[in-house]
C-alpha atoms as a PDB file:
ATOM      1  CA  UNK A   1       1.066  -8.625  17.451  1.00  0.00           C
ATOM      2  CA  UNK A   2      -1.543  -7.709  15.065  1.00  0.00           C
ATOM      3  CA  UNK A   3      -1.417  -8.012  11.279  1.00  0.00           C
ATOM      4  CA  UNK A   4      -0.275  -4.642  10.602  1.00  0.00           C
ATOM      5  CA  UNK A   5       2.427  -5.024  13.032  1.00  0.00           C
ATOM      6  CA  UNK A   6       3.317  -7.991  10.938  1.00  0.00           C
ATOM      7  CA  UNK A   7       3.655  -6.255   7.734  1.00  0.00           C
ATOM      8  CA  UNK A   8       5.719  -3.472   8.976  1.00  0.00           C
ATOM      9  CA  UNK A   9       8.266  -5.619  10.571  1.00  0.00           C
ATOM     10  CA  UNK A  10       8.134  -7.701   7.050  1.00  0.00           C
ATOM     11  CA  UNK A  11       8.776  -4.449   5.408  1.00  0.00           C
ATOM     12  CA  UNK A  12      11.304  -3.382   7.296  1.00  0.00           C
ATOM     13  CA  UNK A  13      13.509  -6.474   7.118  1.00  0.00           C
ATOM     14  CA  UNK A  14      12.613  -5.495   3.381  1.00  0.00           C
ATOM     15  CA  UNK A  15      14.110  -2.048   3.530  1.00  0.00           C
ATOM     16  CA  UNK A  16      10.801  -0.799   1.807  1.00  0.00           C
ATOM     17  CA  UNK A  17       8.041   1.934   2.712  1.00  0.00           C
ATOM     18  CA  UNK A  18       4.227   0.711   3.173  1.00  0.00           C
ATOM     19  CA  UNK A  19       1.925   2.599   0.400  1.00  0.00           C
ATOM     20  CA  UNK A  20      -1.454   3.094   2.220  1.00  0.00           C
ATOM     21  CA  UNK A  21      -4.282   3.671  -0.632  1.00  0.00           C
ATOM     22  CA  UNK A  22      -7.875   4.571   0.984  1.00  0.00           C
ATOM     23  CA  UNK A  23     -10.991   3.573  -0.447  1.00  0.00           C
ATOM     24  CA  UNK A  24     -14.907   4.696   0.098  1.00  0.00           C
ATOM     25  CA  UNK A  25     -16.940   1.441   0.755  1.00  0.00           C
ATOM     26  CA  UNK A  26     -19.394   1.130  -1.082  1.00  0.00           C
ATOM     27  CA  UNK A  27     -18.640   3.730  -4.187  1.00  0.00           C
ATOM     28  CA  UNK A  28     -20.214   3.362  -6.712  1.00  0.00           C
ATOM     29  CA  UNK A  29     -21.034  -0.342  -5.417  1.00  0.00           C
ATOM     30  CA  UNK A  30     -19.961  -2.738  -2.780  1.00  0.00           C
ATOM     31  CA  UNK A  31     -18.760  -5.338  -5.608  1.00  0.00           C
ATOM     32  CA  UNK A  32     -16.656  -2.493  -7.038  1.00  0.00           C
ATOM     33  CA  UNK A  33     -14.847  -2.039  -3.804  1.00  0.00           C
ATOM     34  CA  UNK A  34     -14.123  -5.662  -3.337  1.00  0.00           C
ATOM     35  CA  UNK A  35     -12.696  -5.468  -7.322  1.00  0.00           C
ATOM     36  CA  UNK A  36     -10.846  -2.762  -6.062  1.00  0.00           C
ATOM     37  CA  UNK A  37      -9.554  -4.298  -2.393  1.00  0.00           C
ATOM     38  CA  UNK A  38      -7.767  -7.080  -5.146  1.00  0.00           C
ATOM     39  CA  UNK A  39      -6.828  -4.747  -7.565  1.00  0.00           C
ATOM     40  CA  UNK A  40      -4.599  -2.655  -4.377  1.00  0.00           C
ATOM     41  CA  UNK A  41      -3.121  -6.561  -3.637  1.00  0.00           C
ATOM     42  CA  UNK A  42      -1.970  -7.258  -7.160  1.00  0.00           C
ATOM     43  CA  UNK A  43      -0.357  -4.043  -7.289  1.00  0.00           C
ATOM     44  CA  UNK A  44       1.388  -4.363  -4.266  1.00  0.00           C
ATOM     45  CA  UNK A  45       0.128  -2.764  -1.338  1.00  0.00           C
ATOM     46  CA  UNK A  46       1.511  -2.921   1.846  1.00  0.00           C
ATOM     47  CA  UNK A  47      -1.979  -2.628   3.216  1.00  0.00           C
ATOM     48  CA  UNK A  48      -5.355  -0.878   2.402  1.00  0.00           C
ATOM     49  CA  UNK A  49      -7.768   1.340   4.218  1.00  0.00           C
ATOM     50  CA  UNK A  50     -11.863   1.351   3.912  1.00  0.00           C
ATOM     51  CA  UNK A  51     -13.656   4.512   4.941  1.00  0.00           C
ATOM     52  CA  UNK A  52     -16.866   3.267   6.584  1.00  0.00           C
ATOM     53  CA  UNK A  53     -19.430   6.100   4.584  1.00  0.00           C
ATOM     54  CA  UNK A  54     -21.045   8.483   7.345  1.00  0.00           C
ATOM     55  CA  UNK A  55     -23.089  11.369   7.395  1.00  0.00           C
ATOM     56  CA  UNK A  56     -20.822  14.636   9.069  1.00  0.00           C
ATOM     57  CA  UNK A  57     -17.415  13.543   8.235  1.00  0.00           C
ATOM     58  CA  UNK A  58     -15.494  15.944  10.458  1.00  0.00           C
ATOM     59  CA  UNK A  59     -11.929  15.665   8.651  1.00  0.00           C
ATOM     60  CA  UNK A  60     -12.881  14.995   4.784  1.00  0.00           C
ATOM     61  CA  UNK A  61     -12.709  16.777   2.055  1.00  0.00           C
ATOM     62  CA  UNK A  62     -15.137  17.204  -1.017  1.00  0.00           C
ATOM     63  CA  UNK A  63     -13.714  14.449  -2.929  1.00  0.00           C
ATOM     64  CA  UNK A  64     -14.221  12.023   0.036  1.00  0.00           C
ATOM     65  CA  UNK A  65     -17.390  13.224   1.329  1.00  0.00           C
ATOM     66  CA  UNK A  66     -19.261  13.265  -1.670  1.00  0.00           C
ATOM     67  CA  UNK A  67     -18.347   9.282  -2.295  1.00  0.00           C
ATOM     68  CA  UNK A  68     -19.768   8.943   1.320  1.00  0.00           C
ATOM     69  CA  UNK A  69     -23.085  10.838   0.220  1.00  0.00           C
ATOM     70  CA  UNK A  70     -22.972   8.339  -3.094  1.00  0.00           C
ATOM     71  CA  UNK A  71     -22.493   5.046  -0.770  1.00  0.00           C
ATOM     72  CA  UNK A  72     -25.441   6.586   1.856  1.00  0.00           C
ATOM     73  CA  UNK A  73     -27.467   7.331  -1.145  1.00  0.00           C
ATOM     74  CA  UNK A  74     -27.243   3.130  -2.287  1.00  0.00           C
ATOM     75  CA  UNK A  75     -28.051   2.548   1.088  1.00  0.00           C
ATOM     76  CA  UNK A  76     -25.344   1.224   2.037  1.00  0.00           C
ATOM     77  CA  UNK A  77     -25.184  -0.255   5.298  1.00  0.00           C
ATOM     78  CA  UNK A  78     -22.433  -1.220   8.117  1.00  0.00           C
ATOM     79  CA  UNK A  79     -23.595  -4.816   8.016  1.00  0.00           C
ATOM     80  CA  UNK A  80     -23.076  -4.764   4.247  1.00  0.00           C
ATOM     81  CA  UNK A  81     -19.910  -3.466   4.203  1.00  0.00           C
ATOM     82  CA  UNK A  82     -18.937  -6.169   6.966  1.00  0.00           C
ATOM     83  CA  UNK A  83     -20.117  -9.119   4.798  1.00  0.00           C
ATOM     84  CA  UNK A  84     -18.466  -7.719   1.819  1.00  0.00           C
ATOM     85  CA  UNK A  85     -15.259  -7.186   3.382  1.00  0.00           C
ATOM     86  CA  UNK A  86     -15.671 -10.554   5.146  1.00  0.00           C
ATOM     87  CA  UNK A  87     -16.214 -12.552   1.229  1.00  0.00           C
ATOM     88  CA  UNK A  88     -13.273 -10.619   0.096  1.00  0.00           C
ATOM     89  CA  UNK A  89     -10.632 -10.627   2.817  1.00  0.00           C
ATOM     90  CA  UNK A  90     -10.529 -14.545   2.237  1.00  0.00           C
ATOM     91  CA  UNK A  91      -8.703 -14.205  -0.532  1.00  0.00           C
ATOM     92  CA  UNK A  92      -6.421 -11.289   0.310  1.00  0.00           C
ATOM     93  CA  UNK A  93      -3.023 -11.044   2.704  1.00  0.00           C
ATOM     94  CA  UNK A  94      -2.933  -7.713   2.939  1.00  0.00           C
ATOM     95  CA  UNK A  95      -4.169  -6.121   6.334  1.00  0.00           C
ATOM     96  CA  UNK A  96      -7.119  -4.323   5.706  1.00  0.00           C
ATOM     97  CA  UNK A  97      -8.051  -1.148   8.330  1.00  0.00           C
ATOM     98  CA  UNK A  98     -11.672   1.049   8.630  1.00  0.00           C
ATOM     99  CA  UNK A  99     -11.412   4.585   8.354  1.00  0.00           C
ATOM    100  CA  UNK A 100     -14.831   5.177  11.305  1.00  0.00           C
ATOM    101  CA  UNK A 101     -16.208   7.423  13.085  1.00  0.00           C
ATOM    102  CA  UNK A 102     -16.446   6.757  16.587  1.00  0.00           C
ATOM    103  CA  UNK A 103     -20.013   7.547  16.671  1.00  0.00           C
ATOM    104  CA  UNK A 104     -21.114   4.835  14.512  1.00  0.00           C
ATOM    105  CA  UNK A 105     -18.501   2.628  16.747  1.00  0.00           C
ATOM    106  CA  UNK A 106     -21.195   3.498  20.389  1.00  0.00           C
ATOM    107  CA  UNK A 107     -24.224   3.399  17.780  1.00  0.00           C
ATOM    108  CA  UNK A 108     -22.631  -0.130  17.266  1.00  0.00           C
ATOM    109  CA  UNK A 109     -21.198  -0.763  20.784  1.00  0.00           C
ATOM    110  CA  UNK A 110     -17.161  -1.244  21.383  1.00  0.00           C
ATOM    111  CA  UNK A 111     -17.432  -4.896  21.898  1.00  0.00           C
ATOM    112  CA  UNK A 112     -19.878  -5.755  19.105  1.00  0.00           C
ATOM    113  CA  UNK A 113     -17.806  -3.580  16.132  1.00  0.00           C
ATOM    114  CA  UNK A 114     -15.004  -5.229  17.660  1.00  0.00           C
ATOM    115  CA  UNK A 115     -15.983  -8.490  17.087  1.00  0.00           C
ATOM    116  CA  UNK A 116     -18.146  -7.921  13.679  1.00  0.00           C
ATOM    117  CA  UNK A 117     -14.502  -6.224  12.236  1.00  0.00           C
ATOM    118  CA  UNK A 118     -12.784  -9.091  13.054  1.00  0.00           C
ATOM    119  CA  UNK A 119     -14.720 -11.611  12.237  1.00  0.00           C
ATOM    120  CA  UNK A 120     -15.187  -9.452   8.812  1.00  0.00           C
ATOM    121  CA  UNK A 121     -10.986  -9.682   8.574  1.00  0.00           C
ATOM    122  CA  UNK A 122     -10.235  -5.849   9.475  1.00  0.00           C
ATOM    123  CA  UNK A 123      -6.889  -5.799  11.322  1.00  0.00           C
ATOM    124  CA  UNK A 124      -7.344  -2.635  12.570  1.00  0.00           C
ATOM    125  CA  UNK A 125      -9.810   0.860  12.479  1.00  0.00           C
ATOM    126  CA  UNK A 126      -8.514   4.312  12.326  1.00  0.00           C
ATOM    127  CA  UNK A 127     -10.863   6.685  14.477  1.00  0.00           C
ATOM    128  CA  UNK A 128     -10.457  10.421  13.896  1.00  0.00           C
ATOM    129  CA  UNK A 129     -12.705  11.831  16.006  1.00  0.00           C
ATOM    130  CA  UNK A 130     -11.622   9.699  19.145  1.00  0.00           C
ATOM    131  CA  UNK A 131      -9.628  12.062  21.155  1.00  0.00           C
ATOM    132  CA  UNK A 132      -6.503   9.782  22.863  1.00  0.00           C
ATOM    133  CA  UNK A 133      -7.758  11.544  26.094  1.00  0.00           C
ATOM    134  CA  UNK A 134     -11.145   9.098  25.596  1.00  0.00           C
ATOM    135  CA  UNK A 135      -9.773   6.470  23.815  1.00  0.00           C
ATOM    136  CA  UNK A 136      -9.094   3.872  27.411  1.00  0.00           C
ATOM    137  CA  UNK A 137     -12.232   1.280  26.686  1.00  0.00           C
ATOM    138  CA  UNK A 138     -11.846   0.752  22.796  1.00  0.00           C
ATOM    139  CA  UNK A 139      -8.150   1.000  23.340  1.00  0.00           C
ATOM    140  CA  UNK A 140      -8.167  -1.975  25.901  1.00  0.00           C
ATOM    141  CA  UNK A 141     -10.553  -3.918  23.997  1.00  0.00           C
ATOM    142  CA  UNK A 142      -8.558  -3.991  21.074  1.00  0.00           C
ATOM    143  CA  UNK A 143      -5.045  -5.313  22.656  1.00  0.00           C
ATOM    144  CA  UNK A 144      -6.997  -7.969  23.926  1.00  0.00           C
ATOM    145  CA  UNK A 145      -7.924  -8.626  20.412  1.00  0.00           C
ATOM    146  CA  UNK A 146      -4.538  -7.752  18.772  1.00  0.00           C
ATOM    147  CA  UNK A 147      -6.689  -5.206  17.027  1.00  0.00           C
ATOM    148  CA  UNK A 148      -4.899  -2.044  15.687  1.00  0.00           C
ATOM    149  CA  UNK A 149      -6.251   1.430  16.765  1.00  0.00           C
ATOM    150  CA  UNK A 150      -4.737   3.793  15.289  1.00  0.00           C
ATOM    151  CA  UNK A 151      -4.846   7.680  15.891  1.00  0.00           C
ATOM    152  CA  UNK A 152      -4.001  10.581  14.369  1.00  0.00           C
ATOM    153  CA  UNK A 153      -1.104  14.050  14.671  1.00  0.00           C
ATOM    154  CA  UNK A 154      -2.047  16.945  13.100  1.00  0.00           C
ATOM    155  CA  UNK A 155       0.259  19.920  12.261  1.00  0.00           C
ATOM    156  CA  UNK A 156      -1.531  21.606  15.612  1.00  0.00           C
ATOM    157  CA  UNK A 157      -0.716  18.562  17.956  1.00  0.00           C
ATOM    158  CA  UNK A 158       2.104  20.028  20.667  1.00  0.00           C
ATOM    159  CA  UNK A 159       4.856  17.491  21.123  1.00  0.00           C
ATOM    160  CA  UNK A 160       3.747  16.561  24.238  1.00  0.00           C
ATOM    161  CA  UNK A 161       0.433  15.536  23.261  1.00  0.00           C
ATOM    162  CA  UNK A 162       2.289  14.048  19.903  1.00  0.00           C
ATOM    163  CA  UNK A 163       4.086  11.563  22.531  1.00  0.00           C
ATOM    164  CA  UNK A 164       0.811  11.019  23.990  1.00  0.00           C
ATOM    165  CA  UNK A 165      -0.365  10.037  20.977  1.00  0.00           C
ATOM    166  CA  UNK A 166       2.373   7.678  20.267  1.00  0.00           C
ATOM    167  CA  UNK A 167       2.206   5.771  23.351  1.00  0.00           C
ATOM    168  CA  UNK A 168      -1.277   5.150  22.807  1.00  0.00           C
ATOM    169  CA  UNK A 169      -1.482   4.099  19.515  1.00  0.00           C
ATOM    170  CA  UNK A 170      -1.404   0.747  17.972  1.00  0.00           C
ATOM    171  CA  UNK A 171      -0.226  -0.585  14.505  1.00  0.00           C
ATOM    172  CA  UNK A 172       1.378   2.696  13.291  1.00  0.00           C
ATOM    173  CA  UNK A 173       0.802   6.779  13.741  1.00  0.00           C
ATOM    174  CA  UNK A 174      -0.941   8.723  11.309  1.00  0.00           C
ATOM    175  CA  UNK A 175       0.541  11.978  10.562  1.00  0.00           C
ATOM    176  CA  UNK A 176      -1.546  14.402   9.532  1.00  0.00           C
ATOM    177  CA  UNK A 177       0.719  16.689   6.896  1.00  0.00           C
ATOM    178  CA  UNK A 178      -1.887  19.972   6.185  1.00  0.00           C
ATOM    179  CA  UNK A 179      -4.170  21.574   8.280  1.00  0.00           C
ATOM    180  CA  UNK A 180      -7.524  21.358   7.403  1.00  0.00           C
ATOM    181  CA  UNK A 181      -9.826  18.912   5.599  1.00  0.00           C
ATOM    182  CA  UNK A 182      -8.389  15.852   3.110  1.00  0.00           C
ATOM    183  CA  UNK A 183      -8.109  16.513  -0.604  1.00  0.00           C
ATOM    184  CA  UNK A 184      -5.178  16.944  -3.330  1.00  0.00           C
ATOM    185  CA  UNK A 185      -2.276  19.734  -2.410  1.00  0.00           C
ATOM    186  CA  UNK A 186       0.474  21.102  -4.819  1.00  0.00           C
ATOM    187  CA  UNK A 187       2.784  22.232  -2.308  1.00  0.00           C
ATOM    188  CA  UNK A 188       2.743  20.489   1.929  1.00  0.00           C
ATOM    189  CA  UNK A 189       3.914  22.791   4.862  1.00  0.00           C
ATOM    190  CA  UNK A 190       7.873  23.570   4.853  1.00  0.00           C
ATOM    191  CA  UNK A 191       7.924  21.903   8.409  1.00  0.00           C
ATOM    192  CA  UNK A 192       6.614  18.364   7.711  1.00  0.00           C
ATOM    193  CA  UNK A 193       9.763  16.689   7.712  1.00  0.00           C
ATOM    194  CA  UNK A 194      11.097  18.254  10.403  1.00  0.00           C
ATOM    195  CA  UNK A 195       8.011  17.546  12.721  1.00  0.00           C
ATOM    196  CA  UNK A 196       8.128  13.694  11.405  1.00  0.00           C
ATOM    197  CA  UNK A 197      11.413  13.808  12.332  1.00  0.00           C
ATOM    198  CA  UNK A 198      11.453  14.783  15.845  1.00  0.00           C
ATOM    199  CA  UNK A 199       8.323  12.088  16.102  1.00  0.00           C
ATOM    200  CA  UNK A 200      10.266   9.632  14.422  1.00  0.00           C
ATOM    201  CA  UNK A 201      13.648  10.101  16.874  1.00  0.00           C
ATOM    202  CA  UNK A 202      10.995   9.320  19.993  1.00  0.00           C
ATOM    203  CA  UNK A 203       8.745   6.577  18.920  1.00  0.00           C
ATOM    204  CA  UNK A 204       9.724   3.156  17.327  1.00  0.00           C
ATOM    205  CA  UNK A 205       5.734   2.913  16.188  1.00  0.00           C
ATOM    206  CA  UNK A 206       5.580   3.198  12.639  1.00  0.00           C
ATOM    207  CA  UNK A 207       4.573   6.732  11.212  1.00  0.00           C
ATOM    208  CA  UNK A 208       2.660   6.814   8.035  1.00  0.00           C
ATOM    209  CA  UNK A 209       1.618  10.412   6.445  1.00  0.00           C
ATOM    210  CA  UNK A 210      -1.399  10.986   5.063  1.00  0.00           C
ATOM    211  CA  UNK A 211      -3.809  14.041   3.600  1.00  0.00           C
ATOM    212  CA  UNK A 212      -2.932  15.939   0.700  1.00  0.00           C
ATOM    213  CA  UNK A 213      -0.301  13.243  -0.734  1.00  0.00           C
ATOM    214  CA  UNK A 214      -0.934  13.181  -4.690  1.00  0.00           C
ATOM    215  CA  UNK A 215       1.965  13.379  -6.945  1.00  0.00           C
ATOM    216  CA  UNK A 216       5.474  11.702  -7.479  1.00  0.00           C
ATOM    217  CA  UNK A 217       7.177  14.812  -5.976  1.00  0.00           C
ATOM    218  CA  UNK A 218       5.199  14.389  -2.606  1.00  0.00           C
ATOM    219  CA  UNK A 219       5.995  10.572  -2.378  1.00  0.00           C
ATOM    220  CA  UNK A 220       9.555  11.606  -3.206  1.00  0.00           C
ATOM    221  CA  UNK A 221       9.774  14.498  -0.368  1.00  0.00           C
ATOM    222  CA  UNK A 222       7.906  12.320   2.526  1.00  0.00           C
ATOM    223  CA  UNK A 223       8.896   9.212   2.035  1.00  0.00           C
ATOM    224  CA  UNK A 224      12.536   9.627   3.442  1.00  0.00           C
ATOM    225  CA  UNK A 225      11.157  10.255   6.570  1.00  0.00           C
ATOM    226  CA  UNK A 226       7.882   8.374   6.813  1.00  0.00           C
ATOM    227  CA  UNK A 227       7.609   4.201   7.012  1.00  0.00           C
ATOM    228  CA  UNK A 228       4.594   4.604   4.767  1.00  0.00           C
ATOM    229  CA  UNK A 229       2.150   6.977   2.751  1.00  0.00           C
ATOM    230  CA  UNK A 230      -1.985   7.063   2.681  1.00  0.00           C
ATOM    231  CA  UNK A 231      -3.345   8.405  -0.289  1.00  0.00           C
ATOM    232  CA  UNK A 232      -6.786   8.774  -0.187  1.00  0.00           C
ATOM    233  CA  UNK A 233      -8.658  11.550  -2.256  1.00  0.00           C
ATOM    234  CA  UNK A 234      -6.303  10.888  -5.652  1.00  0.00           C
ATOM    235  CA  UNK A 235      -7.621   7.566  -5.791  1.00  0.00           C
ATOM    236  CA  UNK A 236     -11.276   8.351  -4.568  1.00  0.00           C
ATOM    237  CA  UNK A 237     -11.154  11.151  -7.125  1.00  0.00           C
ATOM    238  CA  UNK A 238      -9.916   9.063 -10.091  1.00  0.00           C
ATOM    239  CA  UNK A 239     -12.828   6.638  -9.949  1.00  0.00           C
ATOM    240  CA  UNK A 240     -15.250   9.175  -9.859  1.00  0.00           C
ATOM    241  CA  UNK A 241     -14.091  10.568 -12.935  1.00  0.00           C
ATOM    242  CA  UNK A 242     -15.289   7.401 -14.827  1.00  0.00           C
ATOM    243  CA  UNK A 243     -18.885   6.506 -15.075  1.00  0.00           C
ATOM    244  CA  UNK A 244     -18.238   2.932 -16.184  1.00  0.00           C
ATOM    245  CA  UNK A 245     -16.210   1.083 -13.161  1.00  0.00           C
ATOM    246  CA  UNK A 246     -14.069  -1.170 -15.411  1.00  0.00           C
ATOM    247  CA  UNK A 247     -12.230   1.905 -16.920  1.00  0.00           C
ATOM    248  CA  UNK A 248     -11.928   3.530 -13.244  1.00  0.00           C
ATOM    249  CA  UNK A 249     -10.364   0.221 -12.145  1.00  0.00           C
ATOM    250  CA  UNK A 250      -7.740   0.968 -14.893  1.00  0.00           C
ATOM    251  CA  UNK A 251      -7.433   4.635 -14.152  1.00  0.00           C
ATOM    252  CA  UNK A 252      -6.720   3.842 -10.534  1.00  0.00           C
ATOM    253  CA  UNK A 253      -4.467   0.662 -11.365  1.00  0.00           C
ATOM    254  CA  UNK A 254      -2.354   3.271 -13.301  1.00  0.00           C
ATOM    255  CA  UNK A 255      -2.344   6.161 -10.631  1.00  0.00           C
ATOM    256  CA  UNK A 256      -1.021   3.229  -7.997  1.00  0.00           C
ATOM    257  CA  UNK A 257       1.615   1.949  -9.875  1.00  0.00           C
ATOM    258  CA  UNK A 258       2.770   5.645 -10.416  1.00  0.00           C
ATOM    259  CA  UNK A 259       2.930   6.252  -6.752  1.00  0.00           C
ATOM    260  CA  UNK A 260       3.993   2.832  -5.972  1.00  0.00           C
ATOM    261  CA  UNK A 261       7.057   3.289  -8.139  1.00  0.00           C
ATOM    262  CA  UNK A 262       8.277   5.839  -6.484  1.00  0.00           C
ATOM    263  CA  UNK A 263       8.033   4.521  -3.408  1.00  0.00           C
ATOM    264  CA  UNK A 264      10.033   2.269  -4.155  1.00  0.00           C
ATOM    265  CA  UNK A 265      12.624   3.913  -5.781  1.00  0.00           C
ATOM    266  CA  UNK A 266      12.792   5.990  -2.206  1.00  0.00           C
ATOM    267  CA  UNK A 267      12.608   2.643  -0.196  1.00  0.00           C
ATOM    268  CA  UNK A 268      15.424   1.573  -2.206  1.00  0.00           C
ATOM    269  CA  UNK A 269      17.795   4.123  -1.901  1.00  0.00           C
ATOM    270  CA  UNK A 270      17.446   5.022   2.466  1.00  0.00           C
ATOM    271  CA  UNK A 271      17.401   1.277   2.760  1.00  0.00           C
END
């Protein structure tokens, strides 16, 4: 079992939901993000993703890509992010995954980004443009590792392919809720929960939704259904807003214990 498989099983016993809060490596600095990795910890987060800034992000929205263009602009650099990751996971027990494309995975090689993540303390990588259908080498790779890999369902994914999905996965599903790119939504499509649902009634892989999740009332409508919520472009967002990092640590600490709160209140009450 990996770590993440670990933590859901701890959380379940728990009766609570995992909060998922994504991060840009790198943005505005590489010391900020390993502030930040602690500041998730203290907070209480089940575990924490770290988008791995490239070039042509295929599924990101403006908030995210243009803290990718502000890491690539620092020169920020895989190997960096590795070492920083690697300083910082010492003194953290939360599982921490990569948000990566897969082509900077072959750029890499399967086996050597394999090895640097772990050795760096990532428990698992999320890969959005690795179709399932392609997925056999860096999928086999990382059950030999107890390494998550984690794929994503997107409103468009037929239920066949959704069970495809699900038996190929590792760690937990990610359930794509809109159509489209990331980024802040008021209202998420009418048949969310009922697509979770029928997931949920066929897989015993944890199913986390993600994209578009910004407000109490989302965290209150998903997380009945869901075993945890990503929240990615609020909290990339909110530090950008800040030119001076110690008051966007504070703006972020105070969006996360909004969200986390009602998580838990949720947790609580379908325990």
């Amino acid at each position: 079992m990996s770590a993440i498989d670990d933590r859901f099983a701890e959380l379940r016993r728990q009766g609570k939901k995992a909060f998922l809060p994504f991060i840009t490596a790198g943005d505005p600095s590489l010391a900020f993000t390993a502030q930040l990795l602690q500041l998730l910890q203290e907070e209480g987060c089940a575990m924490a993703e770290v988008g791995i800034p490239y070039s042509d992000p295929i599924a990101d929205g403006p908030v995210i890509q243009d803290s990718y263009t502000r890491a690539l602009s620092a020169g920020i650099r895989l190997s960096d992010i590795m070492q920083t990751v690697s300083q910082v996971s010492q003194q953290l027990s939360m599982p921490v995954l990569s948000m990566v494309s897969y082509s900077i995975i072959q750029r890499v090689g399967a086996e050597r980004f394999l090895k640097d993540s772990q050795e760096a303390g990532f428990a698992g990588s999320i890969v959005p443009d690795l179709p399932v259908e392609e997925s056999h080498l860096l999928r086999s790779l990382c059950q030999k590792a107890d390494y998550s890999l984690v794929h994503l369902v997107t409103p468009t994914t037929s239920q066949e392919r959704m069970l495809q999905i699900a038996e190929n996965s590792s760690g937990f599903i990610y359930f794509v809720s809109v159509t489209g790119i990331t980024g802040e939504r008021r209202e998420l499509p009418a048949d969310l929960l009922d697509r979770v649902s029928w997931l949920r009634e066929r897989t015993t892989l944890p199913i986390c939704i993600g994209f578009g999740i910004s407000r109490v009332e989302h965290v209150r409508m998903l997380a009945p259904v869901a075993d945890g919520l990503i929240v990615g472009s609020a909290i990339v967002r909110t530090m950008a807003q800040h030119a001076d990092p110690q008051q966007g640590l504070a703006a972020v600490r105070g969006l996360v214990r909004e969200l986390l709160t009602a998580l838990s209140e949720v947790g609580s009450a379908t325990r």
